[in-house]
Each structure stands twice: as C-alpha cells, then as structure tokens.
Protein backbone atom coordinates (compact mmCIF):
# COMPACT_ATOMS: atom_id res chain seq x y z
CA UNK A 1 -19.39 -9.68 -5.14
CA UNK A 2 -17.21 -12.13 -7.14
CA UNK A 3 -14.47 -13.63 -5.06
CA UNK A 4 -10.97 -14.16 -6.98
CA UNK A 5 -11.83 -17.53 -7.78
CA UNK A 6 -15.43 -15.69 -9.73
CA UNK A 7 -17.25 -17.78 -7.25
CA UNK A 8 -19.80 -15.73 -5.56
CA UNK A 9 -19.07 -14.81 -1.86
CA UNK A 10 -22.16 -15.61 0.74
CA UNK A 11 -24.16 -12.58 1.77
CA UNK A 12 -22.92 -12.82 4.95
CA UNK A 13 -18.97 -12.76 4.29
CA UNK A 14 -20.10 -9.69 1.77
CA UNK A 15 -21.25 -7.70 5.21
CA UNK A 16 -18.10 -8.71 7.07
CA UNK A 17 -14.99 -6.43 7.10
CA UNK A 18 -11.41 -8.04 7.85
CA UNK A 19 -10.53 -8.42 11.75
CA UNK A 20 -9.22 -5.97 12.66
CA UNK A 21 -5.35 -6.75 14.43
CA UNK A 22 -5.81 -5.38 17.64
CA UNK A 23 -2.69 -5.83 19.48
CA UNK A 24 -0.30 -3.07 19.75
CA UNK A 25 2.77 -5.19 20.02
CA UNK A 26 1.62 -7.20 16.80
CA UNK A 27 1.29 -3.80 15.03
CA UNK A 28 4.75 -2.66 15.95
CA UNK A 29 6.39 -5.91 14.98
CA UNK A 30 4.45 -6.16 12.05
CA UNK A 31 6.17 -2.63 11.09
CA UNK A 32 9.82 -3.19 12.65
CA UNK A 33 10.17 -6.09 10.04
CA UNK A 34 9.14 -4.20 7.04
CA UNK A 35 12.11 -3.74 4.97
CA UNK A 36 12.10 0.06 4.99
CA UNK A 37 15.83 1.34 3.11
CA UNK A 38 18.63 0.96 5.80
CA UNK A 39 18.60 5.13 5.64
CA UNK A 40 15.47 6.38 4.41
CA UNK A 41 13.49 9.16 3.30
CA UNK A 42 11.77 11.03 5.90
CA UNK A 43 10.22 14.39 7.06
CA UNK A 44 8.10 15.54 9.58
CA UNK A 45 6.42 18.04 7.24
CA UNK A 46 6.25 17.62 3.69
CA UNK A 47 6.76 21.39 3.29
CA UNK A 48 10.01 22.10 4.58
CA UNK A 49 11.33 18.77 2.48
CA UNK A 50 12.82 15.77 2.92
CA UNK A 51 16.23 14.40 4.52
CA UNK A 52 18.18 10.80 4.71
CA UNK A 53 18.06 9.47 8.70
CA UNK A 54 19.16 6.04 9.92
CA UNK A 55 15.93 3.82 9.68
CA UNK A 56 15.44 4.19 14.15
CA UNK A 57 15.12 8.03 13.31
CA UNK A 58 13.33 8.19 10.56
CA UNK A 59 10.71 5.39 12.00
CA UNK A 60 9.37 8.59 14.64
CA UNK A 61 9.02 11.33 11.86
CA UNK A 62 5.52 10.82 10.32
CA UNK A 63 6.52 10.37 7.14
CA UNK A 64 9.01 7.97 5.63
CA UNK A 65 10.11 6.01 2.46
CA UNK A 66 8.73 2.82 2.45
CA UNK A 67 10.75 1.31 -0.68
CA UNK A 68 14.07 1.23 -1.52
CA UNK A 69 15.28 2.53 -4.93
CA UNK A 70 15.93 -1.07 -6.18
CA UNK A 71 12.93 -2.85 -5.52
CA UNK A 72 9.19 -2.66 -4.78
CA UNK A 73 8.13 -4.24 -1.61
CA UNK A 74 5.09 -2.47 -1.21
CA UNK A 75 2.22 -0.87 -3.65
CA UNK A 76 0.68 2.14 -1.59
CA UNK A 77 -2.26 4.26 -2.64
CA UNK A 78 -2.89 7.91 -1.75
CA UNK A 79 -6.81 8.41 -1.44
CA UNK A 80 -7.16 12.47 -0.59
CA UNK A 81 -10.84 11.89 0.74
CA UNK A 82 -12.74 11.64 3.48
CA UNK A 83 -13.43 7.71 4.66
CA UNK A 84 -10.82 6.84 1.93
CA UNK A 85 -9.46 3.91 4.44
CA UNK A 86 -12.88 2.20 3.30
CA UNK A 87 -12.38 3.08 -0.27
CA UNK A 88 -10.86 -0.84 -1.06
CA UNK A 89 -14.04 -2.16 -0.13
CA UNK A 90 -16.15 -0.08 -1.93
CA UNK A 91 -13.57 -0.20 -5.32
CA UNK A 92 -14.18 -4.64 -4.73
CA UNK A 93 -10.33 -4.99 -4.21
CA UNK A 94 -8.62 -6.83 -1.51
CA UNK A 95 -7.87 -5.58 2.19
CA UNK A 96 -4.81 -3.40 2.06
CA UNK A 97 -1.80 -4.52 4.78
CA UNK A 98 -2.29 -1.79 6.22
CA UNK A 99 -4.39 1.63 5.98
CA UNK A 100 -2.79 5.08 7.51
CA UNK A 101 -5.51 7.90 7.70
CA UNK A 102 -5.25 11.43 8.75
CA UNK A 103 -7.75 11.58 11.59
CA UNK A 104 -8.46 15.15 10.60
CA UNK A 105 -10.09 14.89 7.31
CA UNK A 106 -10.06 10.96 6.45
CA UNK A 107 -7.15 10.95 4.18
CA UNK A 108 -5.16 8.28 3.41
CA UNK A 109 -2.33 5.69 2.52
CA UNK A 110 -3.32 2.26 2.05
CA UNK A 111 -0.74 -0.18 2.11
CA UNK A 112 -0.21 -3.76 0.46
CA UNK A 113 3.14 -5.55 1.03
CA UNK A 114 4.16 -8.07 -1.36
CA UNK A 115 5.64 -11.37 -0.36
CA UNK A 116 8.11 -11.13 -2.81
CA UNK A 117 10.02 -7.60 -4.20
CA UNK A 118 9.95 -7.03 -7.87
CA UNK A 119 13.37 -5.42 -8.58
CA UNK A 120 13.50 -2.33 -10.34
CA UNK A 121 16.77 -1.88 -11.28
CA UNK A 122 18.49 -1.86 -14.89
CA UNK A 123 18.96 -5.83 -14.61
CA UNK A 124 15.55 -6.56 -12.92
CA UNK A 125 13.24 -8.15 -15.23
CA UNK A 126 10.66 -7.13 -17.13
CA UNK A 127 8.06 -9.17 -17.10
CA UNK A 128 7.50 -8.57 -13.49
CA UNK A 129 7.72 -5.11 -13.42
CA UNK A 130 5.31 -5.30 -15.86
CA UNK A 131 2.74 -6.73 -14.13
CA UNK A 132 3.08 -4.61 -11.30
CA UNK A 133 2.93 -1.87 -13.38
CA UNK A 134 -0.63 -2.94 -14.38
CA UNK A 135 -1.70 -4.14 -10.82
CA UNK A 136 -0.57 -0.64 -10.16
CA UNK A 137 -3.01 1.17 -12.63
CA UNK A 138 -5.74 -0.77 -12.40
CA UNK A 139 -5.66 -0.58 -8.60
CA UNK A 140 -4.88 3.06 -8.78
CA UNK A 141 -8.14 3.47 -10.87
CA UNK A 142 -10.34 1.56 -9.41
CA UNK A 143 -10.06 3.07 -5.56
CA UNK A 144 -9.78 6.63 -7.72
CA UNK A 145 -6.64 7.15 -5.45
CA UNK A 146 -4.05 10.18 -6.63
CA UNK A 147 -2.69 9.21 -10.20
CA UNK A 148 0.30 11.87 -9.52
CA UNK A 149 1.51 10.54 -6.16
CA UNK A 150 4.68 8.07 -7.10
CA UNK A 151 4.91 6.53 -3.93
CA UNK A 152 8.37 7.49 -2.85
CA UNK A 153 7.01 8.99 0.53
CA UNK A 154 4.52 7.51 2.60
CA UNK A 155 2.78 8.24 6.14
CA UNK A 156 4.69 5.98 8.59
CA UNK A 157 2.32 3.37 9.52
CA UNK A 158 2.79 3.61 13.41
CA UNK A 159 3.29 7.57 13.63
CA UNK A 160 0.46 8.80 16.17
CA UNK A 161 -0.12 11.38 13.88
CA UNK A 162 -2.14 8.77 12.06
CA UNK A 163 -4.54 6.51 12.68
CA UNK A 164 -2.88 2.99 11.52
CA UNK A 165 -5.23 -0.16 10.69
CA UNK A 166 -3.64 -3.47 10.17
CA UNK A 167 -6.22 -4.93 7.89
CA UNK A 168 -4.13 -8.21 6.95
CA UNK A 169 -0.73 -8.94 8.09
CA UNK A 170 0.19 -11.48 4.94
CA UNK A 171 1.89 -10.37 2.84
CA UNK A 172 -0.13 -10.59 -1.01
CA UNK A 173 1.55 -12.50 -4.25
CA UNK A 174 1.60 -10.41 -7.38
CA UNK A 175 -0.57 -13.35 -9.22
CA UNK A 176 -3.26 -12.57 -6.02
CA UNK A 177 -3.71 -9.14 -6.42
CA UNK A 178 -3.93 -9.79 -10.28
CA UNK A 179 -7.00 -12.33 -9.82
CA UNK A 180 -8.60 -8.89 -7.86
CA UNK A 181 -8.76 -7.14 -10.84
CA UNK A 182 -10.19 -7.26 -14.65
CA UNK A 183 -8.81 -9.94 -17.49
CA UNK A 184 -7.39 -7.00 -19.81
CA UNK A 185 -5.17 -5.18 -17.74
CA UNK A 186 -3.47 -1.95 -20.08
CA UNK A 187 -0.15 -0.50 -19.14
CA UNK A 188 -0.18 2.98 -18.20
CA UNK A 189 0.52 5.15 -20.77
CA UNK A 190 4.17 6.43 -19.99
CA UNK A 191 5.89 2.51 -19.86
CA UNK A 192 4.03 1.18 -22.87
C-alpha cells in the first residue's frame, strides 16, 4: 500500500490499525470542542423529523447536525453495510476522526474533521470549495459510501446508541486528504 508520500509502507505498519483512543474523558472532550452550530439540527428518530435545540440538548438526541450552514468543518460518509467502520481501510484512505456504527447491523458514519473550515457561503471562495468538492467524490467513491446522503444530519458521535471509535483525534488538512487519493480528481457532475 502506497503511503501519501508513494513511498511504500513496511509490511508490518500495513497489518497495524490506528490506536485506538481509549479514554472516555478524551472522547468526550474531543466531541465538546467540535464546533457543532450554536442551535443545531437534531432528532431522536429520523422518522418523525427534525427540530432546532440549543447545542447541550441536541448533544443527547442521537442524531445531530454536525456543520453549520456556512462552512464545512467536517466531511462525513454514510456506509449502509455491515463492518462499514472498516470500510477506510479496505478503500486505502486515511483513518476517519472518528467512526459512529449502529451496533445492530454495522452501519455507519465515518467522520474526518478538517483543521481548517472551507466556507460555503456566497463570498467563500471557490477554489477551496472546489477541492473539497472533489476530496468529497472521490472519497465518497472509493469507500462506496451513500452518494444521496448530503451530510446535513449525522449520528452524534458520543450517543450510546452508537458505538463511537476515535480513530485519530487531528484534525486532517484539505492538501492531506488530497495526497490520499488519485492525481485526476473530476468534480461531481452537478457543480461542474
């Protein structure tokens, strides 16, 4: 497996998953200091819809909005089968942040926070957005996660519902997620 660099990693590391972050505490800070919208998104069943709560409220419902409407602080991936926690691995992409998985049938949300937003608003530019865009598609492609699910709802990473991995607790730079992934990277289809 070709490391970003295109250096090939030792058999060893190849065999290796990430530590796993083991303390609770460091898993709820971790969480508490993601910038989640001031009054986000949240339900505690998808079915009967979703409702605005002040961020302490919505942080105990098991799902939540993870980004606010004017920026992008975090890419997340819906994989809708079983082991799909594993599925970066497999898909030779980096550790997520974080993984959420339905312990019932291995479902999941993986997670990768960005060190920096990329604004989305009318001013933001382009060039950025662009480039997530991509990251976005390739990444969406290559763990064959749900190419419908827009990311405005999430499972909340410490819910018990779920069973919450912190896989790497750095944040990622759009320019290191884009060394993950192939040289010719196309725009999806609607933004081109």
């Amino acid at each position: 497996r070709l490391q970003p660099s295109g250096v090939m990693a030792p058999r060893n590391e190849l065999l290796r998953k990430p530590q796993r972050m083991q303390s609770e505490f460091y898993r709820q800070e971790l969480f508490k200091a993601m910038p989640y919208p001031a009054r986000p998104l949240c339900s505690d069943d998808l079915s009967h819809g979703l409702w605005r709560s002040p961020l302490a409220e919505a942080l105990e419902q098991p799902y939540i909005q993870a980004n606010p409407q004017q920026r992008i602080w975090a890419l997340i991936f819906d994989v809708d089968r079983p082991a799909a926690a594993f599925t970066w691995d497999d898909a030779n992409l980096p550790p997520p942040t974080w993984t959420a998985m339905n312990p019932r049938n291995g479902h999941a949300h993986l997670g990768y926070a960005l060190d920096t937003p990329v604004a989305r608003s009318d001013t933001a530019r382009l060039k950025p957005i662009r480039l997530l865009a991509r990251i976005q598609h390739a990444m969406t492609q290559a763990l064959n996660a749900d190419r419908a699910y827009t990311g405005l709802i999430t499972k909340t990473p410490m819910h018990p519902r779920w069973h919450t991995d912190v896989l790497r607790p750095t944040p990622y730079d759009l320019d290191e997620l884009r060394d993950w992934l192939p040289d010719n990277l196309p725009l999806p289809q609607r933004i081109r």
